[in-house]
Protein backbone atom coordinates (compact mmCIF):
# COMPACT_ATOMS: atom_id res chain seq x y z
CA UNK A 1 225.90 26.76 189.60
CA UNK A 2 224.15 26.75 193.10
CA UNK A 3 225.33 28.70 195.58
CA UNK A 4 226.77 25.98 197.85
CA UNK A 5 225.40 25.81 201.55
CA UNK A 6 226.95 26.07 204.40
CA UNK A 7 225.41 24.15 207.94
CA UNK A 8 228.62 24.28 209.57
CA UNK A 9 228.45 20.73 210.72
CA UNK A 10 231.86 20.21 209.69
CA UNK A 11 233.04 23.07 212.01
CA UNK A 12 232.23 20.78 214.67
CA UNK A 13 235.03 18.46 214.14
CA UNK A 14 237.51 21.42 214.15
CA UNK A 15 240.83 20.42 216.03
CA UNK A 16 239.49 16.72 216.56
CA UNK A 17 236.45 16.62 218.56
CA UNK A 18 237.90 16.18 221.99
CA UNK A 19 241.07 17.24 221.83
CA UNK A 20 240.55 20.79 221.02
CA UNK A 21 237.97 20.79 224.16
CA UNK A 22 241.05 20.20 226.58
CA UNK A 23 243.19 22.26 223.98
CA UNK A 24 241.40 25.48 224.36
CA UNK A 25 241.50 25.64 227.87
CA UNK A 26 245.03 23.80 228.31
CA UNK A 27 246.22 26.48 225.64
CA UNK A 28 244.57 29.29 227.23
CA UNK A 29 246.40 28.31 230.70
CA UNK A 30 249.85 27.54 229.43
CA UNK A 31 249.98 31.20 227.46
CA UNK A 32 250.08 33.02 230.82
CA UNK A 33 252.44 30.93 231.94
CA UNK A 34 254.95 30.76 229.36
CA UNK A 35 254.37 34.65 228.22
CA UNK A 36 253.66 36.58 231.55
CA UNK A 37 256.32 36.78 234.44
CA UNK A 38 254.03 35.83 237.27
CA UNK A 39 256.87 34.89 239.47
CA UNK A 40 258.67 37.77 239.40
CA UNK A 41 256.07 40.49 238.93
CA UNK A 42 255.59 43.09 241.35
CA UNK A 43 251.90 44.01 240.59
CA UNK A 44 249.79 42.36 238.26
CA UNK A 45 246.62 42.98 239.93
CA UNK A 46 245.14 46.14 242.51
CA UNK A 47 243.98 43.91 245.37
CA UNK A 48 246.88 41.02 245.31
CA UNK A 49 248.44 42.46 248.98
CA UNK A 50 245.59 42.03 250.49
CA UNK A 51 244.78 38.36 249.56
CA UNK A 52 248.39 37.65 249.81
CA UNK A 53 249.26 38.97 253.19
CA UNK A 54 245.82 37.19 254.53
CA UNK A 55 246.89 33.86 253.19
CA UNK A 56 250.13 34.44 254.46
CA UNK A 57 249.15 34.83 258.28
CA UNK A 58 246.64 32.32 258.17
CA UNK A 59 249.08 29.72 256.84
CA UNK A 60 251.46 31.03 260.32
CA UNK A 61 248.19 30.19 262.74
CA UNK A 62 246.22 33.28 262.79
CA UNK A 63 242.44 32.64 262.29
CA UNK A 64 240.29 35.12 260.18
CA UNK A 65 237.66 37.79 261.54
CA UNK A 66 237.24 38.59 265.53
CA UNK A 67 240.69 40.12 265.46
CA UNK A 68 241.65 39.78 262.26
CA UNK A 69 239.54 42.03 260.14
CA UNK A 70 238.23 40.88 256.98
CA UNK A 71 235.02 41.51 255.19
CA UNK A 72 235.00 38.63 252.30
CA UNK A 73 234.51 35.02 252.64
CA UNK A 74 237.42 32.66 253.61
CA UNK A 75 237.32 29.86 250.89
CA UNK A 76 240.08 30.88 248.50
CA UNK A 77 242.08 32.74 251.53
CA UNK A 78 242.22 29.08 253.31
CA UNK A 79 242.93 27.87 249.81
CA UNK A 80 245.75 29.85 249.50
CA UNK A 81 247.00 29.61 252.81
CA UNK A 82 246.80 25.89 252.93
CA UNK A 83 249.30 26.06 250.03
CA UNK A 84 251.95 28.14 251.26
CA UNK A 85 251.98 25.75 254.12
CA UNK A 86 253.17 22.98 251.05
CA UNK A 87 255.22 24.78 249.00
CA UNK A 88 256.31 28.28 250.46
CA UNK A 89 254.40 31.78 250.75
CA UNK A 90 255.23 33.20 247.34
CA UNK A 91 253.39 35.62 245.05
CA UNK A 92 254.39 32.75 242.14
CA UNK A 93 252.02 30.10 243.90
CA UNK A 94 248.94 32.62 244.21
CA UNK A 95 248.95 33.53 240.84
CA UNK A 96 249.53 29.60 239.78
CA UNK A 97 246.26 29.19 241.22
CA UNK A 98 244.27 32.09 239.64
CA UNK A 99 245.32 30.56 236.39
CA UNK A 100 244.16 27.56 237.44
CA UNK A 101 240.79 29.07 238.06
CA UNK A 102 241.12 30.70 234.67
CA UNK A 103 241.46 27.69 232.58
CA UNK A 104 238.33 26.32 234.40
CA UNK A 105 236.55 29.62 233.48
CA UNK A 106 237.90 29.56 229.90
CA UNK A 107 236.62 25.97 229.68
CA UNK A 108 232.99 26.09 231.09
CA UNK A 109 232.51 29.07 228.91
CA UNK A 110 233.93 27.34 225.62
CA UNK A 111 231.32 23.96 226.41
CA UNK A 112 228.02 26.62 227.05
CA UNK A 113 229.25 29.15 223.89
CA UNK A 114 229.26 25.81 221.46
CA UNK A 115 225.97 24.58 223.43
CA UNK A 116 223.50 24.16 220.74
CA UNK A 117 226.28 25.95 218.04
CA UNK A 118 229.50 24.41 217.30
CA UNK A 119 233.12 24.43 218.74
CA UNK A 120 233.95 27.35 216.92
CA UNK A 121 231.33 29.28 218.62
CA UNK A 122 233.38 28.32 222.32
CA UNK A 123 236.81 29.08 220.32
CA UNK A 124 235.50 32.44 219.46
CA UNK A 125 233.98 33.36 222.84
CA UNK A 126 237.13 32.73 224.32
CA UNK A 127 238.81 34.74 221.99
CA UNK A 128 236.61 37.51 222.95
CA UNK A 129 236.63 36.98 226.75
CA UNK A 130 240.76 37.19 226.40
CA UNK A 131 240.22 40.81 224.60
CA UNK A 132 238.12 42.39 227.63
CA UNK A 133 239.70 44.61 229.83
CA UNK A 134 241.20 42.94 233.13
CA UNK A 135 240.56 39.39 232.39
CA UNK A 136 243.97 38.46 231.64
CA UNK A 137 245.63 40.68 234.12
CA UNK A 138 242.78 38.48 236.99
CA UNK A 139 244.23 35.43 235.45
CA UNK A 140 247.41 35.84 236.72
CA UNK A 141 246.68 37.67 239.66
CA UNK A 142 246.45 36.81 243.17
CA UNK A 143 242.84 37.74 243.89
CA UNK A 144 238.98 36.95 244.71
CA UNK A 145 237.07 38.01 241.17
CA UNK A 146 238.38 35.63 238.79
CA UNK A 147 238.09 32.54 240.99
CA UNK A 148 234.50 32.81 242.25
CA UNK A 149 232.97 33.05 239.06
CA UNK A 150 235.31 30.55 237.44
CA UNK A 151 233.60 28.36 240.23
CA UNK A 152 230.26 29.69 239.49
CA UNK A 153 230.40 29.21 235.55
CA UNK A 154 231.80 25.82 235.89
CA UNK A 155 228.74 25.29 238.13
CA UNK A 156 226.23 26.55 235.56
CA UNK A 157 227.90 24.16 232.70
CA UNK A 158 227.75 21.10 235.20
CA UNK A 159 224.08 22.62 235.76
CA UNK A 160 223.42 22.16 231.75
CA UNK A 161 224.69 18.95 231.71
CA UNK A 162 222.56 17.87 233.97
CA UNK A 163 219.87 19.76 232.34
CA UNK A 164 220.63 17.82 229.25
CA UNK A 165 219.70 14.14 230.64
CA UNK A 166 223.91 13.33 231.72
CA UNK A 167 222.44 12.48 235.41
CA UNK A 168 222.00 13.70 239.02
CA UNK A 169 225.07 13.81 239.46
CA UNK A 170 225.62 16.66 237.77
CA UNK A 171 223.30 18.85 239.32
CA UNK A 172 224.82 17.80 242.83
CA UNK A 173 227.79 18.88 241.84
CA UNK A 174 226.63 22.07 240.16
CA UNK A 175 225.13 22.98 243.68
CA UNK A 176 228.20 22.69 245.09
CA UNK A 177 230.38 24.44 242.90
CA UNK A 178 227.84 27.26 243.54
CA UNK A 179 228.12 27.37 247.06
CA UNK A 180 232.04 27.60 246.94
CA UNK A 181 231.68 30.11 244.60
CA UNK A 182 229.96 32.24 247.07
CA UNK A 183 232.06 31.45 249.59
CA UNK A 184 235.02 32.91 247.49
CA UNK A 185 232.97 36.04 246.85
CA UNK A 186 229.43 36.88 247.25
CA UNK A 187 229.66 38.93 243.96
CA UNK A 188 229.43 35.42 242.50
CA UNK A 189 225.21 35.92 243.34
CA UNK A 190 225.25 38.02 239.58
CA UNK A 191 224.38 34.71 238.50
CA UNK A 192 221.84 33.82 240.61
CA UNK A 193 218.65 35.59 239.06
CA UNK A 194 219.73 34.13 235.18
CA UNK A 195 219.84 31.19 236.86
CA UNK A 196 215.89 30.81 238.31
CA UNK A 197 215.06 31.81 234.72
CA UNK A 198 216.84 29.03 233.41
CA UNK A 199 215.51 26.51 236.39
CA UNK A 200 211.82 28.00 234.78
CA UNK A 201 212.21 27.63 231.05
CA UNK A 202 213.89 23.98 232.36
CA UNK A 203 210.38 23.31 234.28
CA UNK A 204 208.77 24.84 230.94
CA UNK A 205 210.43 22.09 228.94
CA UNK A 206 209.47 19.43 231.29
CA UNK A 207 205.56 20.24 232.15
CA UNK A 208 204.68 21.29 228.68
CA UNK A 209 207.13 18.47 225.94
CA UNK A 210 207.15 15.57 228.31
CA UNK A 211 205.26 14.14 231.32
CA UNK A 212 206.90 12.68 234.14
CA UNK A 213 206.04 9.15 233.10
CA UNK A 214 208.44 9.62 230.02
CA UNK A 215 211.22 11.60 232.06
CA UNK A 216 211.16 8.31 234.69
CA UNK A 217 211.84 6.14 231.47
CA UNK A 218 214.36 8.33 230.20
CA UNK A 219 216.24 7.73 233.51
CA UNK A 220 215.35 11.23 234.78
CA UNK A 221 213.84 12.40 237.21
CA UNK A 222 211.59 15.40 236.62
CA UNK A 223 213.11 19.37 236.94
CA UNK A 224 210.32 20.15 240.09
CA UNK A 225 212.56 17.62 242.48
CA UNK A 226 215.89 19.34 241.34
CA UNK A 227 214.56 22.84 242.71
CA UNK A 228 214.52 21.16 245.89
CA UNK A 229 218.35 19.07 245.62
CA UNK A 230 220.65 22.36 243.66
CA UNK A 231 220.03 24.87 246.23
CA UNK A 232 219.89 22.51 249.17
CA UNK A 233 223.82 21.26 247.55
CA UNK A 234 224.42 24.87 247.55
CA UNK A 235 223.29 25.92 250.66
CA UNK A 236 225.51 22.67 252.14
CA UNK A 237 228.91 23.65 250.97
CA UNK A 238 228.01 27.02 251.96
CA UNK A 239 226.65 26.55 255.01
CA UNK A 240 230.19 24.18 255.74
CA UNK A 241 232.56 26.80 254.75
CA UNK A 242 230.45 28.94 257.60
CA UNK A 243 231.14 26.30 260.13
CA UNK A 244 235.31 25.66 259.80
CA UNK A 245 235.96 29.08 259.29
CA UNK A 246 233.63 31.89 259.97
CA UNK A 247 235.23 33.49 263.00
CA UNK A 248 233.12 35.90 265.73
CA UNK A 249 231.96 38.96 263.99
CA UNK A 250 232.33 37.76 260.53
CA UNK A 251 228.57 39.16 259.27
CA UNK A 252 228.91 42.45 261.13
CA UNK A 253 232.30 42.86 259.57
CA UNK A 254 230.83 42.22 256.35
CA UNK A 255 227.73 44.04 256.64
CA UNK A 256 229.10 47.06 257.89
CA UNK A 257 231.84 47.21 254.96
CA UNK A 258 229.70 47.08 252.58
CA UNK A 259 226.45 48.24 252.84
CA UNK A 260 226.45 50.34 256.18
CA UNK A 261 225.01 53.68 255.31
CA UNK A 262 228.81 55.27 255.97
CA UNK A 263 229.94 53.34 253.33
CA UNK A 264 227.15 54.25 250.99
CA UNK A 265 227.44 58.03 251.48
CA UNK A 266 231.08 57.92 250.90
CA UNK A 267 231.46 55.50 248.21
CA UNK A 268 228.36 57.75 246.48
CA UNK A 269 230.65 60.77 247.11
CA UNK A 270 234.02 59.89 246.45
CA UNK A 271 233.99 56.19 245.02
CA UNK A 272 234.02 55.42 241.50
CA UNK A 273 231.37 54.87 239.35
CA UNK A 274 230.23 52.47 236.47
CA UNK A 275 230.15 54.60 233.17
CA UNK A 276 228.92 52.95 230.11
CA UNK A 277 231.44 54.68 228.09
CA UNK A 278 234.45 52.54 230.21
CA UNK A 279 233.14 49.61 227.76
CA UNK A 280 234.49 51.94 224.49
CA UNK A 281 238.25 50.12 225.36
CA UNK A 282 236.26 46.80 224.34
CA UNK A 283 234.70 47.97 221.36
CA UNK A 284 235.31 44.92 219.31
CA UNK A 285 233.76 42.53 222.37
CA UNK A 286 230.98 44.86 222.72
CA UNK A 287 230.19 45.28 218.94
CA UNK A 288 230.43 41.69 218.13
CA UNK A 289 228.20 40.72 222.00
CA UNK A 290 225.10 43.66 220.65
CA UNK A 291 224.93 41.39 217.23
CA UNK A 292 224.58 38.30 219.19
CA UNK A 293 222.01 39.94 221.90
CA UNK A 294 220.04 40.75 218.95
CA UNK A 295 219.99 38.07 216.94
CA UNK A 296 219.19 36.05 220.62
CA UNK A 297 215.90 38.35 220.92
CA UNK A 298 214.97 37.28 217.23
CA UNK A 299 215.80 33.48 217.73
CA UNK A 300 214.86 32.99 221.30
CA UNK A 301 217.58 30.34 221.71
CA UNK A 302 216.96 29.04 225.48
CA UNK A 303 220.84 28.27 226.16
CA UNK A 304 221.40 32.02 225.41
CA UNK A 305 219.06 33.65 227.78
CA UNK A 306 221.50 33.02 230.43
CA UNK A 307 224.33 35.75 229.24
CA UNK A 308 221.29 38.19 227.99
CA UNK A 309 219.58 37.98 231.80
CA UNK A 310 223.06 37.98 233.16
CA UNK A 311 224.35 41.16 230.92
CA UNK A 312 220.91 42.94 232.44
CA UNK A 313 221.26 41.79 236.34
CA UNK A 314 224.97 43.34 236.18
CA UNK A 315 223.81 46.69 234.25
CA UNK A 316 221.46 46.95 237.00
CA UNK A 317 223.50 45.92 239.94
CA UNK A 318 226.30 48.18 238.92
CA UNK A 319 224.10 51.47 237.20
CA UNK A 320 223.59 51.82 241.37
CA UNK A 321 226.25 50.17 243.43
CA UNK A 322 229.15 52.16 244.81
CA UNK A 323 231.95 51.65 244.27
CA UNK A 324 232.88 50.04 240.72
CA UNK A 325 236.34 48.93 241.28
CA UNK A 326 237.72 47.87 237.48
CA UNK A 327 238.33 44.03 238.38
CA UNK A 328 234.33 44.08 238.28
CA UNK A 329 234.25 44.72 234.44
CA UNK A 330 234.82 40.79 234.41
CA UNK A 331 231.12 40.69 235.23
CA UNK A 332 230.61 42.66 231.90
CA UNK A 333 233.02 40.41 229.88
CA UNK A 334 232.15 36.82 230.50
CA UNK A 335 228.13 37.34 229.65
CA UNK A 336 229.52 39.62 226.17
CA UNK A 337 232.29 36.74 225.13
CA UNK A 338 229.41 33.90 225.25
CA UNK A 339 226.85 36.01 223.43
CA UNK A 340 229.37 36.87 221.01
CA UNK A 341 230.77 33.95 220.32
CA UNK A 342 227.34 31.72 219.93
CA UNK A 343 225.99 35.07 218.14
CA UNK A 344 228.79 34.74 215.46
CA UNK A 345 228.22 31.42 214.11
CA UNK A 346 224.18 31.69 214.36
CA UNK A 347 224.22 34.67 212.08
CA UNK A 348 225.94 32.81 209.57
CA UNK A 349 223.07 30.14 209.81
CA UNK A 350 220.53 32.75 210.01
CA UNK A 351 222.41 33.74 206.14
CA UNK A 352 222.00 30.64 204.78
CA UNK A 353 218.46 29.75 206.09
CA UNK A 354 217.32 32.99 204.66
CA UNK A 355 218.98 32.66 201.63
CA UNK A 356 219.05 28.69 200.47
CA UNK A 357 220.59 27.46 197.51
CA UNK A 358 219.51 28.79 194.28
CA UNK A 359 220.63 29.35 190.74
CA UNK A 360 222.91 31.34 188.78
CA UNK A 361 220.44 34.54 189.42
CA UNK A 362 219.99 34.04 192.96
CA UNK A 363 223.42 34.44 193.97
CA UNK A 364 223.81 38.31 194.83
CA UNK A 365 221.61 38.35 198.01
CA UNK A 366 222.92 35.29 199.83
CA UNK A 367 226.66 36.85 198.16
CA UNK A 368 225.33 40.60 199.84
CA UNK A 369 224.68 38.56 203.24
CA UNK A 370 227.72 36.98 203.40
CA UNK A 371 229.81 40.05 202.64
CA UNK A 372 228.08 42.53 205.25
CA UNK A 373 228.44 39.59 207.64
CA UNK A 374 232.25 38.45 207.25
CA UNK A 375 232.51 42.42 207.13
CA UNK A 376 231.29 42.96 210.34
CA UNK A 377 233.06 39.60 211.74
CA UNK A 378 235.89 40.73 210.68
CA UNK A 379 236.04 44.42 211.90
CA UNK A 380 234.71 43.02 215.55
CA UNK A 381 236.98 40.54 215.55
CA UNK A 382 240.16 42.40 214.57
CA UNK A 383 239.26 45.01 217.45
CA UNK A 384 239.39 41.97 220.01
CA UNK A 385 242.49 40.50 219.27
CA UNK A 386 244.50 43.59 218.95
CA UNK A 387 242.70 44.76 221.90
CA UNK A 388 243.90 41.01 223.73
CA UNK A 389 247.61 41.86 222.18
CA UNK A 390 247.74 44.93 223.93
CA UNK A 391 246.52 43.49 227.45
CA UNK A 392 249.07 40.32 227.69
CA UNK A 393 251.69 43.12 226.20
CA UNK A 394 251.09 45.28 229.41
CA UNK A 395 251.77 42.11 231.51
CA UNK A 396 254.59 41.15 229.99
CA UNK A 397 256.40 44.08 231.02
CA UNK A 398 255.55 43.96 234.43
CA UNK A 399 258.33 45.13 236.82
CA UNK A 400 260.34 42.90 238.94
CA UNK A 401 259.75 43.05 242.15
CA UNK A 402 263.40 43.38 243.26
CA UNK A 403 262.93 46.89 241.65
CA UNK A 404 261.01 48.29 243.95
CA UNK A 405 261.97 50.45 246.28
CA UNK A 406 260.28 49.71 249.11
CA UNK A 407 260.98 46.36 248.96
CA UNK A 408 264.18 46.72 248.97
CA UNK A 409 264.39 49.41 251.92
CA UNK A 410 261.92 46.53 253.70
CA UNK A 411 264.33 43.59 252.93
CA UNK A 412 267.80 45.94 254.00
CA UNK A 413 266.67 47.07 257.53
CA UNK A 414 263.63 43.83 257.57
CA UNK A 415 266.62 41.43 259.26
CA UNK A 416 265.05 40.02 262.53
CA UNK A 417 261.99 41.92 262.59
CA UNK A 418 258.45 40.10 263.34
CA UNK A 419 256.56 43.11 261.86
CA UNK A 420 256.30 46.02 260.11
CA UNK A 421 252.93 48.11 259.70
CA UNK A 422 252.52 50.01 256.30
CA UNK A 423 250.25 50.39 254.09
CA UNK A 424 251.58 48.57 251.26
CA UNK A 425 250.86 45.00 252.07
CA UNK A 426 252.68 44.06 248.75
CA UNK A 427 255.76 45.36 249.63
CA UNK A 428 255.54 43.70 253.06
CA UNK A 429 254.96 40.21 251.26
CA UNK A 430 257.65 40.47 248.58
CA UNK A 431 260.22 41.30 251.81
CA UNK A 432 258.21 38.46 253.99
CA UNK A 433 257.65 40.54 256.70
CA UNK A 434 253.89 40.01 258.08
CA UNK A 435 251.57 42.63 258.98
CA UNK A 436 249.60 42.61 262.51
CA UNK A 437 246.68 40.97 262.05
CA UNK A 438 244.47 43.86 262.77
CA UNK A 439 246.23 46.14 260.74
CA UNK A 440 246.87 43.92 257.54
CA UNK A 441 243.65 44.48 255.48
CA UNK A 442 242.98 48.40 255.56
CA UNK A 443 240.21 48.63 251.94
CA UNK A 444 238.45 52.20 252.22
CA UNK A 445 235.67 50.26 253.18
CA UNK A 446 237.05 49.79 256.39
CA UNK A 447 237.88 53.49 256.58
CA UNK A 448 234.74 54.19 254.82
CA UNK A 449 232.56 52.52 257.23
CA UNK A 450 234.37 53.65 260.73
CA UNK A 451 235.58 49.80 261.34
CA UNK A 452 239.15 51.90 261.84
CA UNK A 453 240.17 54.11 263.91
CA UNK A 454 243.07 56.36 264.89
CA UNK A 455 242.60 54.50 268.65
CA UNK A 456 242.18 51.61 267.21
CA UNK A 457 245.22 51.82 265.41
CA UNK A 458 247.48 52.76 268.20
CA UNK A 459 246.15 49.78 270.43
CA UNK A 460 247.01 47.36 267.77
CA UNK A 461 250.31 48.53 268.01
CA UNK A 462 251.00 48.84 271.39
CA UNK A 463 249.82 45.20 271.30
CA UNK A 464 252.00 44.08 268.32
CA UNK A 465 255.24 46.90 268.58
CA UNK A 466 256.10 46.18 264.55
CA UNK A 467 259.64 47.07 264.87
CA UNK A 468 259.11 48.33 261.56
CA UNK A 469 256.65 51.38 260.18
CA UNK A 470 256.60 52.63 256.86
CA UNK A 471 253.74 54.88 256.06
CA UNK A 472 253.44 58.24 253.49
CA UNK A 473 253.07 61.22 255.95
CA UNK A 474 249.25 61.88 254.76
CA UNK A 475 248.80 58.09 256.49
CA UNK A 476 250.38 59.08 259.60
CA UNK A 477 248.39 61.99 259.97
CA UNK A 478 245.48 60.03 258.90
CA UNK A 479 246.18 57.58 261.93
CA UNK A 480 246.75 59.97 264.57
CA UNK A 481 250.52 58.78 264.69
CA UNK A 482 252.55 62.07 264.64
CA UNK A 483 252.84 61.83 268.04
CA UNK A 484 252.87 58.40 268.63
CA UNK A 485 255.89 57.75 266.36
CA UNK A 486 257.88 60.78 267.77
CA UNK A 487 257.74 59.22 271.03
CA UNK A 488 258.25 55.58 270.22
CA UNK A 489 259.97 55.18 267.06
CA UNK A 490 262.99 57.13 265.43
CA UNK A 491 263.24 57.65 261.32
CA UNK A 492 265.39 55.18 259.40
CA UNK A 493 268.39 57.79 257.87
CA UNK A 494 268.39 57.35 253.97
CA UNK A 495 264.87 55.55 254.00
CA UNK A 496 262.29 57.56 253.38
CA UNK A 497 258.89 57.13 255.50
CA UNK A 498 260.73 54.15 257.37
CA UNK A 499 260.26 54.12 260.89
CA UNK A 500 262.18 52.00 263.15
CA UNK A 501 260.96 51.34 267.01
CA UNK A 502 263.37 52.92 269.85
């Protein structure tokens, strides 16, 4: 009996074609918000006061930068803002959004993982991408990472589909995508360099298996005019985004946060590192991503060179930046899911091409193949989706935010006040009590880079009087507002750190 063969053609009508491409993502979406308590949820991710409290006085009038210090792009703040104008400044309708953003993310990477492969290949890369540390706590939480590159990877599959004859159209919208994406963070430029090497295999393709003559009559036009029309798209929506909302000192804010040479000496001291050895919590990701890179350096697929020169660009990028907060390990994880889910399903081709069909004798090598390979599948595999398990476990026992006891000393003694000044922009948001504008994004990049100061501090509050401060003691001190507070504010009797204005 012949050892029967197995193309995995029929793996591409898994789930019905077209309904599990809007399952997958639909699915993916729906999980957080049936199984993780994202209205109630104190902290699901580090960074959520700051992008909450920002959207939060933007949607009451203030504008961002001069004044208001900020040092990222405005796009999802406005976003954000613009919504709590419609339906109420709430942590719920932040994180409603991010998981928005994810389901985009989840779906651009299923379409490129099954580019080439099969849908199983984009059903397994999200699988993976759901195991990585952080990814599902950024899909529920209020903050930058998630979104930009959920705009940026849904501009590179709208870049492929362009790519693959669907029409202009596509590639104008892929532009644009882009430049929103950097306009939500710039962090979103990790794609940028695996990106000009796929615009150069694409021009590859183009001057070397067809002429222009046969591109025209296709209904294409050739790759050398769309070098001109993507970044030009890109440069548009990011150059518009500049012109509503980039406020007076927005670049020097920027610059100065992050790569003023304060900022690099301290972060270098005292900021965290990337350490390859961080990546052991993802084992089965990482495991089941190497197989794929190398079976991607044997095979020279051309849709997979984008995660390989991705994976390098961010190894390089973070083996020397400083800080490495641990949101950025989603730079890691998107690049590993998509090599390890396309890697999966072309090493069981590469089995069966090696080994075809043969009789009775011939089955122990193609049988030794298959075993070592469903071995290894199945060991990677296992790791991710305990691994995933154990992620949306910590989320779903998030504490309430009506636990916390700062915001519920904030909400007691918070009647009537327009503002409070603390540190802990979360707490301030859960008790709806806004922060002075000046004061209401303090990153130690700000500290890092001398954009604060102790006098800086006390004329924002002389400006504002919060009637309201609540700050540790090692803050106050850190301010310069011993002295300040003894002479214009009095403590709040059973509230610790509470300050309230004589």
């Amino acid at each position: 009996m012949a050892f029967p063969q197995l193309p995995l053609g029929g793996l591409r009508r898994l789930g019905g074609g077209r309904l599990m491409d809007a399952a997958v993502p639909l699915g993916f979406g729906l999980a957080l918000l049936f199984l993780v308590p994202w209205r109630t949820a104190y902290r699901l991710g580090m960074d959520e006061g700051f992008e909450l409290m920002k959207a939060l006085l933007v949607s009451q009038g203030h504008r961002l930068y001069g004044a208001f210090w900020n040092d990222q792009p405005p796009l999802h703040t406005e976003l954000l803002a613009l919504l709590f104008r419609l339906f109420g400044p709430s942590a719920g309708v932040g994180r409603v959004l991010s998981v928005g953003c994810a389901a985009g993310l989840v779906a651009a990477l299923y379409h490129l993982a099954r580019r080439g492969s099969n849908r199983l290949a984009g059903v397994l890369a999200v699988a993976l991408l759901a195991s990585a540390s952080e990814v599902l706590k950024l899909s529920v939480s209020a903050m930058l990472e998630l979104p930009a590159f959920a705009l940026g990877l849904v501009a590179v599959w709208a870049w492929y589909q362009w790519a693959d004859g669907r029409g202009r159209g596509w590639l104008v919208a892929s532009g644009l995508l882009m430049g929103c994406a950097l306009q939500v963070k710039f962090t979103a430029g990790l794609l940028l360099p695996a990106w000009a090497v796929a615009w150069w295999i694409r021009l590859r393709s183009d001057r070397f298996e067809r002429s222009d003559q046969t591109l025209k009559a296709a209904g294409r036009q050739p790759t050398w005019r769309g070098v001109w029309l993507w970044p030009g798209c890109a440069a548009g929506a990011f150059g518009l985004v500049v012109a509503l909302w980039y406020g007076p000192g927005a670049w020097g804010m920027m610059a100065a946060s992050h790569f003023s040479a304060a900022t690099r000496a301290s972060a270098t001291a005292g900021g965290p590192s990337f350490r390859l050895d961080a990546m052991q919590d993802d084992a089965g990701l990482v495991f089941l991503a190497l197989v794929g890179l190398v079976l991607q350096l044997f095979l020279r697929r051309r849709e997979l060179w984008f995660p390989v020169v991705w994976l390098g660009t961010a190894l390089l990028v973070h083996w020397q930046h400083r800080p490495y907060w641990p949101y950025y390990h989603l730079h890691f994880a998107i690049p590993l899911a998509w090599l390890g889910g396309a890697g999966l399903i072309e090493g069981f081709r590469c089995i069966w091409r090696r080994f075809p069909p043969a009789g009775r004798r011939g089955w122990w090598r193609p049988g030794a193949a298959w075993v070592g390979w469903s071995v290894a599948f199945a060991i990677g595999l296992s790791l991710a989706l305990e691994k995933a398990v154990w992620e949306l476990e910590q989320l779903r026992t998030a504490r309430p935010a009506i636990e916390d006891a700062r915001v519920q000393m904030l909400q007691v003694h918070g009647a009537g006040v327009r503002w409070v000044f603390t540190d802990d922009m979360r707490a301030a948001f859960w008790a709806g009590l806004p922060i002075p504008p000046e004061l209401a994004v303090i990153p130690w990049k700000r500290l890092w880079s001398g954009q604060l100061t102790p006098e800086q501090v006390r004329a924002a509050l002389e400006r504002h009087r919060p009637e309201l401060i609540l700050l540790s003691e090692s803050r106050r001190r850190q301010y310069g507002l011993v002295d300040y507070l003894a002479d214009h504010y009095g403590p709040v009797a059973e509230a610790p750190d509470l300050y309230r204005r004589k």
